[in-house]
N, C-alpha and C. Protein backbone atom coordinates (compact mmCIF):
# COMPACT_ATOMS: atom_id res chain seq x y z
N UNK A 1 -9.15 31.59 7.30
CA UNK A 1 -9.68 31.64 5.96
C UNK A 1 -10.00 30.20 5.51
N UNK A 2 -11.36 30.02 4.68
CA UNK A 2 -11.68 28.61 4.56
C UNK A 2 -10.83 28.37 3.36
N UNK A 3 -10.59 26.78 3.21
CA UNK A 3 -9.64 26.12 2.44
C UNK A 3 -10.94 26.48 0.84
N UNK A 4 -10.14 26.90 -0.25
CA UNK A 4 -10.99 27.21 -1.78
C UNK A 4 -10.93 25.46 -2.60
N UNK A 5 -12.33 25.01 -2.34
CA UNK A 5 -12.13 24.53 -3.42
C UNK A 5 -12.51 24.23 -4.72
N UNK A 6 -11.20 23.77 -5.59
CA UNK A 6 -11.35 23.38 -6.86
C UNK A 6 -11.89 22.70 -7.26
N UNK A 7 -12.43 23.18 -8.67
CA UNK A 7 -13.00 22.39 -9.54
C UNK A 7 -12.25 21.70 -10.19
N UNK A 8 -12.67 20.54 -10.31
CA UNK A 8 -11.64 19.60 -11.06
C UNK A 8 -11.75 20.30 -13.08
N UNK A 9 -10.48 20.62 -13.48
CA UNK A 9 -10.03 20.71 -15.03
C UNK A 9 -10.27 20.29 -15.84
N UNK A 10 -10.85 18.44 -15.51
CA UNK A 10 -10.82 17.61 -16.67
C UNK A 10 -12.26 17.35 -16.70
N UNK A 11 -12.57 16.90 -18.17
CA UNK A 11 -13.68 16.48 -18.26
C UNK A 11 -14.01 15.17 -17.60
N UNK A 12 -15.36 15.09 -17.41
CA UNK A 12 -15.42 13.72 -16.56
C UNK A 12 -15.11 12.37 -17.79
N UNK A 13 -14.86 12.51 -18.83
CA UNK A 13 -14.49 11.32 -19.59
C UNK A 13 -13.39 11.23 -19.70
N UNK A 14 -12.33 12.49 -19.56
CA UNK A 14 -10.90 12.31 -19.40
C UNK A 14 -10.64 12.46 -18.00
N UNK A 15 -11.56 12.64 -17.40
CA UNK A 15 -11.12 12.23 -15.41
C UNK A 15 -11.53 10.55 -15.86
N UNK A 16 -12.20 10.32 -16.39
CA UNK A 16 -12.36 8.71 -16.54
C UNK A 16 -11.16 8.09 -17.04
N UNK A 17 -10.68 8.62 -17.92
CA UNK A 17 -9.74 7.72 -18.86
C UNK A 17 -8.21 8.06 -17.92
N UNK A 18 -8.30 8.98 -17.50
CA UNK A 18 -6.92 9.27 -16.88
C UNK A 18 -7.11 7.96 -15.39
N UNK A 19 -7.97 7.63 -14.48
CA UNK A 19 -8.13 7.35 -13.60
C UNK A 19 -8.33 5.47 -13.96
N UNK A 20 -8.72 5.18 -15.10
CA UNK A 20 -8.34 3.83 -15.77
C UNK A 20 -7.17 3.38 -15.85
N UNK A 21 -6.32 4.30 -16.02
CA UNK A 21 -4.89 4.13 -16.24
C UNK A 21 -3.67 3.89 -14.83
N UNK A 22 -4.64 3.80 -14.16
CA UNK A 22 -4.04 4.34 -12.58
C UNK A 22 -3.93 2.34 -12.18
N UNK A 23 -2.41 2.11 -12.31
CA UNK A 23 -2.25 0.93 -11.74
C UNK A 23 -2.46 -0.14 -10.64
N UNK A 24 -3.30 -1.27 -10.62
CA UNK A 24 -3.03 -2.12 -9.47
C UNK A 24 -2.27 -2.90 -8.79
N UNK A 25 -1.33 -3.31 -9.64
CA UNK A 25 -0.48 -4.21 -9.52
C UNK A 25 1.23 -3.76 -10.38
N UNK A 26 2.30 -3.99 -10.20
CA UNK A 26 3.18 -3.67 -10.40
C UNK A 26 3.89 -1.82 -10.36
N UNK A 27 2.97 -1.52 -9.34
CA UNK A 27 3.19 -0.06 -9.07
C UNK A 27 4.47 0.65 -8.73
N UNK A 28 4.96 1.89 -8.96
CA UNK A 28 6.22 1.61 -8.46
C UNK A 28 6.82 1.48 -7.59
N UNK A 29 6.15 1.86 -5.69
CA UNK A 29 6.53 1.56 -5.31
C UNK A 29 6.63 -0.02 -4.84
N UNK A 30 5.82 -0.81 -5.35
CA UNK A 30 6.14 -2.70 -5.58
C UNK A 30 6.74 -2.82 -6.17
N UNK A 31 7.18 -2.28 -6.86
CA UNK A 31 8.77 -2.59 -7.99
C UNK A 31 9.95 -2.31 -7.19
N UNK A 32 9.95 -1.62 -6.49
CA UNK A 32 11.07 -0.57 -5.93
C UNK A 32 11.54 -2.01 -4.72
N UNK A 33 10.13 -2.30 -3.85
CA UNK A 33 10.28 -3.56 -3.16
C UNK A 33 10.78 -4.70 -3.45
N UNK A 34 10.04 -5.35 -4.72
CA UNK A 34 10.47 -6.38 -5.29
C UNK A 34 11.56 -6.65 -5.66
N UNK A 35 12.48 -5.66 -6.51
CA UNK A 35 13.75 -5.36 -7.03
C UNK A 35 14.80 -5.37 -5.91
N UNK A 36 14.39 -5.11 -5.00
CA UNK A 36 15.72 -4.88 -3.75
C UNK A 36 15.43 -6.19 -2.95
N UNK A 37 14.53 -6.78 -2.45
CA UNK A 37 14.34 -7.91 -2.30
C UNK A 37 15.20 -9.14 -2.74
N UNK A 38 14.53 -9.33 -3.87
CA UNK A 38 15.07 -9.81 -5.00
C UNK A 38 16.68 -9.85 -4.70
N UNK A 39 17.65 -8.58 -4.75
CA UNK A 39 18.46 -8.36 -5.13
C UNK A 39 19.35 -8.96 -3.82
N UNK A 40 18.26 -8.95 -2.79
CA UNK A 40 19.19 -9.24 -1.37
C UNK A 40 18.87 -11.19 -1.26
N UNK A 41 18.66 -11.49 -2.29
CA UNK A 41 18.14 -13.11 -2.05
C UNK A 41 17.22 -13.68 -1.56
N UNK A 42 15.95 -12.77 -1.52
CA UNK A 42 14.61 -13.09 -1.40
C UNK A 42 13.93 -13.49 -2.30
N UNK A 43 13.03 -15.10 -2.12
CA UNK A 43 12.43 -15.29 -3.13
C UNK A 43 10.63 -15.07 -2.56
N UNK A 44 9.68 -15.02 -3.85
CA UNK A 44 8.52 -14.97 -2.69
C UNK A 44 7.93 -14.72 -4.19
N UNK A 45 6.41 -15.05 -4.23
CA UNK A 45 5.23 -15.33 -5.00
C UNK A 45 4.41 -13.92 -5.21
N UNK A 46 4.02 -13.90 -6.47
CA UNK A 46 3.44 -12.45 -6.84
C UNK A 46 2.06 -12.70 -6.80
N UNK A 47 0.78 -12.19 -6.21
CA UNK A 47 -0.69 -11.78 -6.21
C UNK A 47 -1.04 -13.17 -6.16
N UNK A 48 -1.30 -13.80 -5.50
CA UNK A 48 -0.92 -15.38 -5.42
C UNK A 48 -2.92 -15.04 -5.04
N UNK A 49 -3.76 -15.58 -5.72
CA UNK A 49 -5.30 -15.48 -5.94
C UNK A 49 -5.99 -16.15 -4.99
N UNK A 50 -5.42 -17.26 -4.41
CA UNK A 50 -5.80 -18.07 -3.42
C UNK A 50 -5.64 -17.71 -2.09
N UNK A 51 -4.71 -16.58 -1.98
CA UNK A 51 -4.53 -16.09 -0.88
C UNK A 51 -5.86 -14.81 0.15
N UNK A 52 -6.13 -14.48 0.92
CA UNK A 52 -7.15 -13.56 1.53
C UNK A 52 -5.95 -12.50 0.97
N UNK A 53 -7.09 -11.43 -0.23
CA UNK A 53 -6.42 -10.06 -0.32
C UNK A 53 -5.19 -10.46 -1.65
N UNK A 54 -5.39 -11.45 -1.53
CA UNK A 54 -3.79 -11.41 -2.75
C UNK A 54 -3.13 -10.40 -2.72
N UNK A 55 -1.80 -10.77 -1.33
CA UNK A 55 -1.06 -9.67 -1.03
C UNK A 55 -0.14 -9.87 -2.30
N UNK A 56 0.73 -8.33 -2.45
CA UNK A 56 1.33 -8.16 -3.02
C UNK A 56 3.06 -9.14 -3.42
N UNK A 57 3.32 -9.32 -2.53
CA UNK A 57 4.62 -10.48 -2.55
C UNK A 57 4.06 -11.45 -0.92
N UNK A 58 4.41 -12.93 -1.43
CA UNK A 58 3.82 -13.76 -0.42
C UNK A 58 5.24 -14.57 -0.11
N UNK A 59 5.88 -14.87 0.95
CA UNK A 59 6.51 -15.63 1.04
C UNK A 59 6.30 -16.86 2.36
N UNK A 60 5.71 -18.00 1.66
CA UNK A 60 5.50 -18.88 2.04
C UNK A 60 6.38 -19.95 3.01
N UNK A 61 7.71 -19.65 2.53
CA UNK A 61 9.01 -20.06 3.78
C UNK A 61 8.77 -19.43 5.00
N UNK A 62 8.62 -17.65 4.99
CA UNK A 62 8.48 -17.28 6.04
C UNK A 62 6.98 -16.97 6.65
N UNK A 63 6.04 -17.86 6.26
CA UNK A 63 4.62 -17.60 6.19
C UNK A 63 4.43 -16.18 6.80
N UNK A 64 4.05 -14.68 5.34
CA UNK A 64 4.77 -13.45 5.50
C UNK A 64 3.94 -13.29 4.61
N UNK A 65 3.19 -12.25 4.46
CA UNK A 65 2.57 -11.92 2.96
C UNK A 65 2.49 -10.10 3.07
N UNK A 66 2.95 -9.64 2.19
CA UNK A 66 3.07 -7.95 2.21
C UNK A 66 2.26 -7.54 1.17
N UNK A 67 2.24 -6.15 1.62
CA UNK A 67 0.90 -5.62 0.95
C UNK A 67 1.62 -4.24 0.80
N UNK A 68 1.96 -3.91 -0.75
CA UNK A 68 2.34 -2.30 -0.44
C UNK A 68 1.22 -1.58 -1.51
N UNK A 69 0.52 -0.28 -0.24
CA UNK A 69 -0.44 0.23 -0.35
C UNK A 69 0.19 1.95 -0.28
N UNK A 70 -1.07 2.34 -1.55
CA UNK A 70 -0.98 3.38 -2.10
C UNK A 70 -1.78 4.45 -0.94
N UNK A 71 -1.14 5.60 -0.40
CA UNK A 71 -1.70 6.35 -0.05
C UNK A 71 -3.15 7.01 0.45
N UNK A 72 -3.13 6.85 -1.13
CA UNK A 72 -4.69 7.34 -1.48
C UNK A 72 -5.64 6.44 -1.47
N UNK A 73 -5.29 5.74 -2.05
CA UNK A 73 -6.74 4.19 -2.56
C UNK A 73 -6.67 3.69 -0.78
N UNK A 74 -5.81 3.83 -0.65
CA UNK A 74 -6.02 2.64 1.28
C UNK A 74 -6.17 3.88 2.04
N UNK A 75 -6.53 4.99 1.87
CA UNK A 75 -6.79 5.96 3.27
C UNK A 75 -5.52 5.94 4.14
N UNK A 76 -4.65 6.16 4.06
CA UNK A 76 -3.23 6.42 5.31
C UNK A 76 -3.63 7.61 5.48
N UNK A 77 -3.35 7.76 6.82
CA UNK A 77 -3.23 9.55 7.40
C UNK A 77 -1.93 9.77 7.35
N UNK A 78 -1.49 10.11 6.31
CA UNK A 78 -0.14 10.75 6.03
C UNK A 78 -0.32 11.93 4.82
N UNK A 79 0.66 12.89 5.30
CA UNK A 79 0.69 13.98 4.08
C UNK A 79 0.30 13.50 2.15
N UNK A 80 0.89 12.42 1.88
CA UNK A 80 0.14 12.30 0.61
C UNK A 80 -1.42 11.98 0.62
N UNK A 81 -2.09 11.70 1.68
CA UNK A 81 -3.59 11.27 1.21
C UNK A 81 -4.49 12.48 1.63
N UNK A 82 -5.01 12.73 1.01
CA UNK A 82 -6.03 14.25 0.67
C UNK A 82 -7.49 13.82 0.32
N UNK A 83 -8.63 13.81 1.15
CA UNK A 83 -9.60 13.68 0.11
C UNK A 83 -10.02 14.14 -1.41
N UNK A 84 -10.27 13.66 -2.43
CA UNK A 84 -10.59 15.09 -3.37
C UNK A 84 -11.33 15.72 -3.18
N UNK A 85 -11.77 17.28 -3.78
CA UNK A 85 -12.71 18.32 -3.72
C UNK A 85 -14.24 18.05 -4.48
N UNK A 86 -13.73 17.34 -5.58
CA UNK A 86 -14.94 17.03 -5.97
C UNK A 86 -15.36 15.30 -6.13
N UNK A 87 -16.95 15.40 -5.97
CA UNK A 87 -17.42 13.76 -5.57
C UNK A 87 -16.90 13.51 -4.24
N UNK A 88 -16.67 14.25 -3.36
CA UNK A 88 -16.38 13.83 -2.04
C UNK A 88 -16.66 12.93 -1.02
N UNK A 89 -17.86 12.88 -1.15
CA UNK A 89 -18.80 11.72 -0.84
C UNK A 89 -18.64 10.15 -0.89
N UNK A 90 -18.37 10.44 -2.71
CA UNK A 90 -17.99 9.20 -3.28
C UNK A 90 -17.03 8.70 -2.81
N UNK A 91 -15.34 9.43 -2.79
CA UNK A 91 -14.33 9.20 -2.25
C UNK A 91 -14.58 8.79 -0.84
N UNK A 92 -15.03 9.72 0.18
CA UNK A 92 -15.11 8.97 1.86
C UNK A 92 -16.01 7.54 1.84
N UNK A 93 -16.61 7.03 0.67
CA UNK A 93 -17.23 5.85 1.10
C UNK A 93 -16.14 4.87 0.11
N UNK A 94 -15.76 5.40 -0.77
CA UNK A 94 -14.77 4.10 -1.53
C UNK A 94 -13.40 3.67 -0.94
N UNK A 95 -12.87 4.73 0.13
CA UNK A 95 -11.84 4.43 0.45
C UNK A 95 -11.82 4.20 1.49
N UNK A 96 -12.95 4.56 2.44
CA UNK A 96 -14.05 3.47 3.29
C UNK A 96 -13.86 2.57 3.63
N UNK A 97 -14.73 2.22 2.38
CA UNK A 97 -14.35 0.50 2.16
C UNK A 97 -12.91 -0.04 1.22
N UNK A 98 -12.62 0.26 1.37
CA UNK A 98 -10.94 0.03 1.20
C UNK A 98 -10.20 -0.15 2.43
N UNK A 99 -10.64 0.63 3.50
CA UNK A 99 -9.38 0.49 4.74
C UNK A 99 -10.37 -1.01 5.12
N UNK A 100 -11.36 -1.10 5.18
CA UNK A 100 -12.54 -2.17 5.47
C UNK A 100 -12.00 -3.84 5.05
N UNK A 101 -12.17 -3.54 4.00
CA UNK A 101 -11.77 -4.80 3.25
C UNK A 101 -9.94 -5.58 4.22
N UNK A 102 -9.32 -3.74 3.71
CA UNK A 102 -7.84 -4.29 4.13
C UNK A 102 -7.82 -4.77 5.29
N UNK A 103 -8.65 -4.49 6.33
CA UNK A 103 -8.54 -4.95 7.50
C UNK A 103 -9.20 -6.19 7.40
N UNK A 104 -10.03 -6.78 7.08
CA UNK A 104 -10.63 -7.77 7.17
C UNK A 104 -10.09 -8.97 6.63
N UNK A 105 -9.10 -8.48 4.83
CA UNK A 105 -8.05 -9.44 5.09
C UNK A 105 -6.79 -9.84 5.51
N UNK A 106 -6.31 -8.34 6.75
CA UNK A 106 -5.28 -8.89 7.43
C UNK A 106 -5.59 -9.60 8.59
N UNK A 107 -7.06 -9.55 9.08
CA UNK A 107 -7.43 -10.49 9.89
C UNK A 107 -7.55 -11.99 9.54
N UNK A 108 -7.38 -12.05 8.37
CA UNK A 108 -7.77 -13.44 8.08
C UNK A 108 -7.10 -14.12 7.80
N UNK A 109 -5.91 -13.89 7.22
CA UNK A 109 -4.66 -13.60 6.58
C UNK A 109 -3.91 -14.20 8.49
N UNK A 110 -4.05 -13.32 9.61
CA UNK A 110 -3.33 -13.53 10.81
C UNK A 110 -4.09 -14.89 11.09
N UNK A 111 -5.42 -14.99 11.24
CA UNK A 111 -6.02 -16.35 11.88
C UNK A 111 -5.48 -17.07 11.01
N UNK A 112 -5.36 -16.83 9.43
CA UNK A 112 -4.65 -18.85 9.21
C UNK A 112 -2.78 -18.94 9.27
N UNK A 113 -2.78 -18.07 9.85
CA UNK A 113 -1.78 -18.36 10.69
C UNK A 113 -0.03 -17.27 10.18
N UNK A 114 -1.04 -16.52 8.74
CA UNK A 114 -0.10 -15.83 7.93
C UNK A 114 0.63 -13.97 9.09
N UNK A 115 1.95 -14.23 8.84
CA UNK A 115 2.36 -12.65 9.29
C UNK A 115 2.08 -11.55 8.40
N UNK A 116 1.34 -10.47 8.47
CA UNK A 116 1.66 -8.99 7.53
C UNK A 116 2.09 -8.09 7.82
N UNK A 117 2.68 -7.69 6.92
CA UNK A 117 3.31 -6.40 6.73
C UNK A 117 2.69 -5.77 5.69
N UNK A 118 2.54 -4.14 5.81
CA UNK A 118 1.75 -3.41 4.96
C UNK A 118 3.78 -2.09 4.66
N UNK A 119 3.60 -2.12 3.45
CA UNK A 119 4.76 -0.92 3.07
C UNK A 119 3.52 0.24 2.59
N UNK A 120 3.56 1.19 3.02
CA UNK A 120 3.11 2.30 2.63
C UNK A 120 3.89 3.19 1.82
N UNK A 121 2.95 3.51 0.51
CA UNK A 121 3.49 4.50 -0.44
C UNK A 121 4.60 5.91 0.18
N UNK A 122 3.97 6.06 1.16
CA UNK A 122 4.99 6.94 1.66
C UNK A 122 6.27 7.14 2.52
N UNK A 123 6.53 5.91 2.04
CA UNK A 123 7.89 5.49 2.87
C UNK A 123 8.63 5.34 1.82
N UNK A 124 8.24 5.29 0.52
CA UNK A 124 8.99 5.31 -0.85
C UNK A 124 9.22 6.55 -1.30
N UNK A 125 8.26 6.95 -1.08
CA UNK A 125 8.27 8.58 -1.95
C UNK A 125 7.55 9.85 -1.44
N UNK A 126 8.22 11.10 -1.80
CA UNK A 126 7.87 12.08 -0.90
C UNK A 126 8.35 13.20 0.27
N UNK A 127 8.15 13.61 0.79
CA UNK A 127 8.93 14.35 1.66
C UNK A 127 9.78 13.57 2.74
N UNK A 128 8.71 12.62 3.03
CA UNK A 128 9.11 11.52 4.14
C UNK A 128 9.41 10.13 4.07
N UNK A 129 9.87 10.49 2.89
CA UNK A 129 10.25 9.05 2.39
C UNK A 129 11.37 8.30 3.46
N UNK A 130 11.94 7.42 3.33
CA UNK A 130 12.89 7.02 4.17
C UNK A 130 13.94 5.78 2.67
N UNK A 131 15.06 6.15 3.66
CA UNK A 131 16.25 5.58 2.26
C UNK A 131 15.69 4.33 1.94
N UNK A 132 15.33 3.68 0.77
CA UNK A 132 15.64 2.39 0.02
C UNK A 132 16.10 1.11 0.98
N UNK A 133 17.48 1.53 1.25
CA UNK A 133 17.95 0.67 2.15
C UNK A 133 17.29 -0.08 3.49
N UNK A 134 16.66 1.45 4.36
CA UNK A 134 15.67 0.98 5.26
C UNK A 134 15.14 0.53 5.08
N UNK A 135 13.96 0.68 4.56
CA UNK A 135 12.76 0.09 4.16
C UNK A 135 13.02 -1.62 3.71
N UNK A 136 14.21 -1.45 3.14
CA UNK A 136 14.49 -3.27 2.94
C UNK A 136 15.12 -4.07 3.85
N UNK A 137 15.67 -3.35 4.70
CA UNK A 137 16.05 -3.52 6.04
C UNK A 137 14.88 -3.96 7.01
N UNK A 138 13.93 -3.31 7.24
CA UNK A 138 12.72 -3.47 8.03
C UNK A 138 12.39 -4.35 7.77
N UNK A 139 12.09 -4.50 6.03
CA UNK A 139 11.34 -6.08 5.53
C UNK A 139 12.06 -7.27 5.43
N UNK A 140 13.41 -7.22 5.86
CA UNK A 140 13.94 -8.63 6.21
C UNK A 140 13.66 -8.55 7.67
N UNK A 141 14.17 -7.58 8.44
CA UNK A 141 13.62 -7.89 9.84
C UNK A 141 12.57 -8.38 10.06
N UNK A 142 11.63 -7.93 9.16
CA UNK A 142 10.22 -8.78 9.57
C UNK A 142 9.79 -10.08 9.42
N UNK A 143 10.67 -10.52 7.72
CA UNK A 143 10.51 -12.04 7.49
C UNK A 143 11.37 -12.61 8.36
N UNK A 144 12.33 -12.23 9.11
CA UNK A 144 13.28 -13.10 10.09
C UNK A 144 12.88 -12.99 11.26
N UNK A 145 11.64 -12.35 12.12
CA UNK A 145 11.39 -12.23 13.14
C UNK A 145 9.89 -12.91 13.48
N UNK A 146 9.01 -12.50 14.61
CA UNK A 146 7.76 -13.24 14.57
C UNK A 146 7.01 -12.12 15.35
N UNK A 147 7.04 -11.34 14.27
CA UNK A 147 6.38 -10.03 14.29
C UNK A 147 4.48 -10.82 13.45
N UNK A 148 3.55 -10.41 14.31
CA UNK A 148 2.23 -11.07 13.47
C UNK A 148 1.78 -9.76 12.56
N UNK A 149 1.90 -8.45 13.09
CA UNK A 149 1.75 -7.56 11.89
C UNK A 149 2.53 -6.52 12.51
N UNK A 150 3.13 -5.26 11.12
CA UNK A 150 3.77 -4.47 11.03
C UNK A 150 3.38 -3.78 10.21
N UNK A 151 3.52 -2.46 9.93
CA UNK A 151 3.32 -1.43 8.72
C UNK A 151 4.73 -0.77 8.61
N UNK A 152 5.24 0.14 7.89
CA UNK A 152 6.59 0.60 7.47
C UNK A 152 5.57 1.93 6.87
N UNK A 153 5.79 2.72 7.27
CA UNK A 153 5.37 4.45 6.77
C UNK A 153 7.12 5.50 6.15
N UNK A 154 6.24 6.51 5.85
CA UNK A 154 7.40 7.54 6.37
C UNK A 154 7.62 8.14 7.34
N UNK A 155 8.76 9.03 7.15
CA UNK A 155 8.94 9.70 8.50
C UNK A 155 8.62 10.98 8.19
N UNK A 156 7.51 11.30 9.22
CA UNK A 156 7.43 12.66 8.71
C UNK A 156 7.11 13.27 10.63
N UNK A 157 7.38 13.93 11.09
CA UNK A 157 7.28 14.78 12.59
C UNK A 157 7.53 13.44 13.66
């Protein structure tokens, strides 16, 4: 049976205004990071502008710059990212160029000589989330090791 789909509910000026509201920066799962970080004696620089990508926390001791990416907006193939039903189009080319970009500045980001790590939304939250603890676990392993890139997902199969 083919998958039904929906029409989106909202008007397109309150699909506008609702989708304005949709955060870039201090999201929760970067809070969730930052805060436990933080809490374990990590210090490190927020959206630092000069950087390729202005990753999300930069730490310059461990030349390390992380990037925690939302599901949806960065394209992950994991159970939270779904194309939408409607404007479909639109969506496969915006988030497109979203995995595009991200790659281009973790390449650039590795040539000047920086390590990344990407935390994915779904390692925070969700079916497959994985404990708090891990996840901050992984990300000291990574600033203490000479790992050139890493991602942190959930666990899901």
């Amino acid at each position: 049976m083919p998958a039904l789909k929906r029409t989106d509910v909202h008007s397109p000026s309150v699909r506008s205004f609702n989708m304005s509201r949709i955060r870039s920066v201090d999201t929760a799962p970067e809070m969730l990071i930052r805060r436990g970080l933080h809490a374990r004696g990590r210090r490190f620089r927020l959206h630092t502008p000069n950087v390729p990508g202005r990753p999300d926390l930069l730490f310059p001791k461990h030349q390390a710059a992380f990037f925690v990416h939302g599901c949806f907006w960065h394209g992950h193939t994991c159970p939270l990212f779904r194309v939408p039903a409607s404007r479909t189009e639109f969506w496969i080319r915006k988030i497109g160029a979203n995995r595009l970009r991200d790659q281009r500045n973790s390449q650039e980001l590795v040539a000047q000589g920086w390590r990344v790590l990407v935390i994915w939304e779904c390692s925070t939250r969700g079916r497959a989330k994985r404990p708090v603890g891990e996840v901050l676990d992984l990300c000291e392993s990574f600033l203490d090791g000479d790992t050139k890139r890493m991602e942190i997902t959930g666990e899901w199969e």
